[in-house]
Protein backbone atom coordinates (compact mmCIF):
# COMPACT_ATOMS: atom_id res chain seq x y z
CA UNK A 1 22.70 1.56 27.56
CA UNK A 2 23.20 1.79 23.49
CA UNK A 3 19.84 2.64 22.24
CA UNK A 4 18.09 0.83 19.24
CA UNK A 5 18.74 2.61 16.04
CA UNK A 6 15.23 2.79 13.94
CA UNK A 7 13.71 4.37 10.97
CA UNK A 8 10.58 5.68 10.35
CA UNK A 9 9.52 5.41 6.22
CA UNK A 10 6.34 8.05 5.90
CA UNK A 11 6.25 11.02 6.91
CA UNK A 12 2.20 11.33 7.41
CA UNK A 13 0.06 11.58 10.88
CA UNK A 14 1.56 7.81 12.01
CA UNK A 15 4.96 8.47 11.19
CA UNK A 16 5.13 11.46 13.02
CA UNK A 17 2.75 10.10 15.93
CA UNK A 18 5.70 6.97 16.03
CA UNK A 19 8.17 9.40 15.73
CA UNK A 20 7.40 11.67 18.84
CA UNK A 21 7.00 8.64 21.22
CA UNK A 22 10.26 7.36 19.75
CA UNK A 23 12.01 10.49 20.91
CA UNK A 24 10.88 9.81 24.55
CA UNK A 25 11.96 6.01 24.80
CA UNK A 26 14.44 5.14 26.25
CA UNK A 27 15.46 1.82 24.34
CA UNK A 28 15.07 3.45 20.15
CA UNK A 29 16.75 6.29 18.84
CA UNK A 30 15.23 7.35 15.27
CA UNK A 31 18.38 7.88 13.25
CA UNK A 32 16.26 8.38 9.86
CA UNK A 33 12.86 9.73 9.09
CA UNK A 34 12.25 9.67 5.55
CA UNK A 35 9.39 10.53 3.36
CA UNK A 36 8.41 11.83 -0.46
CA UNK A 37 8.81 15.74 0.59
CA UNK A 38 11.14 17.32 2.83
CA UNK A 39 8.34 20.43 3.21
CA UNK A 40 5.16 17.93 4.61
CA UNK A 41 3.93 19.06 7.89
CA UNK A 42 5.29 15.44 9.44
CA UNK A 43 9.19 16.29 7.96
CA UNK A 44 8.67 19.75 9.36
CA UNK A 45 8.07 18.82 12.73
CA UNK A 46 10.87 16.03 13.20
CA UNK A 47 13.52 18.98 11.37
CA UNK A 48 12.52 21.03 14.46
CA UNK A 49 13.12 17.83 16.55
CA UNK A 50 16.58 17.76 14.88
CA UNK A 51 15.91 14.10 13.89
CA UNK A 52 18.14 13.23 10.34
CA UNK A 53 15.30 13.85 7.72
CA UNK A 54 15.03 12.76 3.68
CA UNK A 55 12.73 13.23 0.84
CA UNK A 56 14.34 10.13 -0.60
CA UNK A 57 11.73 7.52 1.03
CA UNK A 58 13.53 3.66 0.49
CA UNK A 59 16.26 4.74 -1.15
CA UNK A 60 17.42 6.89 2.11
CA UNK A 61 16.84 3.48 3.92
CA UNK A 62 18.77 1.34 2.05
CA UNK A 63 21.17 3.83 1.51
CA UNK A 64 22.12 3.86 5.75
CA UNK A 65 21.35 -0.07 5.83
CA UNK A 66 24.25 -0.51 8.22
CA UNK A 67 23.59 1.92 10.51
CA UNK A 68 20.02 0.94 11.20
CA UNK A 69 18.28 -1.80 13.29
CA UNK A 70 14.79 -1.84 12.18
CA UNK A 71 12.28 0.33 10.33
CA UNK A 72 8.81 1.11 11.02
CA UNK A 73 6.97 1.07 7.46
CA UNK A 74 4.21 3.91 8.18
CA UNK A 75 3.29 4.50 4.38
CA UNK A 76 1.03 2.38 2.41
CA UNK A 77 0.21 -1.28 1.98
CA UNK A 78 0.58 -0.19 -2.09
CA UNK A 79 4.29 0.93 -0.80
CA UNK A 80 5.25 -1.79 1.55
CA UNK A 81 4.30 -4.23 -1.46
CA UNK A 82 7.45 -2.50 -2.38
CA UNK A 83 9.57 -2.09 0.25
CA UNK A 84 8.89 -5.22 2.22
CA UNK A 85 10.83 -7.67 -0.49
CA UNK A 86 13.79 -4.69 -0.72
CA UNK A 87 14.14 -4.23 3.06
CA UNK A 88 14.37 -8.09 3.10
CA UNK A 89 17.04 -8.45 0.78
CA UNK A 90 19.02 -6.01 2.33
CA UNK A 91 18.68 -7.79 5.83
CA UNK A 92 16.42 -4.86 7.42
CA UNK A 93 14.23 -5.98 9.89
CA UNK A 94 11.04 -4.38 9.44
CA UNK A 95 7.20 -3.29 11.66
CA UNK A 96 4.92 -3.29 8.88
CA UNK A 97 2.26 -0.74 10.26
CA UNK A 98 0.50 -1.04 6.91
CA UNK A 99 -2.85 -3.68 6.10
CA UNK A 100 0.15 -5.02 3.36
CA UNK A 101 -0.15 -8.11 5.24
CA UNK A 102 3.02 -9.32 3.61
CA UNK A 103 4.53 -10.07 6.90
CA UNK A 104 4.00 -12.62 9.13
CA UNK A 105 0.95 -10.82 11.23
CA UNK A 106 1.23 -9.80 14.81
CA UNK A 107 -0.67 -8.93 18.09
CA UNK A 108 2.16 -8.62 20.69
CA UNK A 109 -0.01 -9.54 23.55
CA UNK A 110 -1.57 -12.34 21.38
CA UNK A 111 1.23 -14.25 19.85
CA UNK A 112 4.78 -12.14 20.24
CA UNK A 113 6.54 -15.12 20.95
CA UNK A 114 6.10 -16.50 17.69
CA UNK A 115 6.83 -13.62 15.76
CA UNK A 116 9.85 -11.71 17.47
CA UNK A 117 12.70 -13.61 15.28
CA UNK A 118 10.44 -12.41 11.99
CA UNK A 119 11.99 -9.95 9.51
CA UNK A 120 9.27 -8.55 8.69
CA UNK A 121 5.88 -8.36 11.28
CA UNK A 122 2.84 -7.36 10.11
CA UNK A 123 0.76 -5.28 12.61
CA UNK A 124 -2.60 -5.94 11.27
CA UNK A 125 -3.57 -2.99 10.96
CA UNK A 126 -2.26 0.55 11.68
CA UNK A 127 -3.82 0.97 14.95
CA UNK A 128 -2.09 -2.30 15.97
């Protein structure tokens, strides 16, 4: 079974929390985890994971477009005000685990159905 390519944006505490469960699924594979500095305790930790790291946050993203299926936004709703409208344009599917709300917003055991063809899912709030 081909596991699901993701990237994590944000390198903070919920980055790195997402990150560690991603490296025991068996369904994603984290392919990028970028941030804003390559010496942060959450790029640290994920280096020592081996996971492909950047300091070049969005840009790193959109830079490996084709090689990713979805990214988990774990930085800001400031940021994602940002990166929502560029991931769209370049046709990356994207978890908004931000209070952006800029995408459609989502409980998965509430109303999944409805939002699992979105681009970009809005998880309420980061403990969603």
């Amino acid at each position: 079974m081909q596991k699901y390519a993701v990237a994590i944006l944000g390198s903070g505490n919920i980055g790195t929390d997402l990150l560690i469960k991603i490296q025991r699924s068996k369904y994603l594979k984290c392919i990028v985890f970028a941030g804003r500095s390559i010496n942060s305790q959450g790029m640290k930790k994920a280096i020592s994971l081996g996971v492909n790291c950047s300091d070049k946050s969005i840009d790193c993203i959109v830079d490996h477009k084709d090689k990713i299926d979805l990214v988990f936004d774990a930085t800001s709703a400031k940021a994602h005000e940002i990166h929502g409208p560029l991931l769209l344009k370049h046709g990356i599917r994207a978890i908004d685990l931000t209070p952006a709300k800029i995408g459609e917003m989502t409980v998965p055991a509430v109303n999944l159905d409805e939002c699992i063809n979105e681009m970009n899912i809005n998880m309420v709030s980061c403990g969603g």
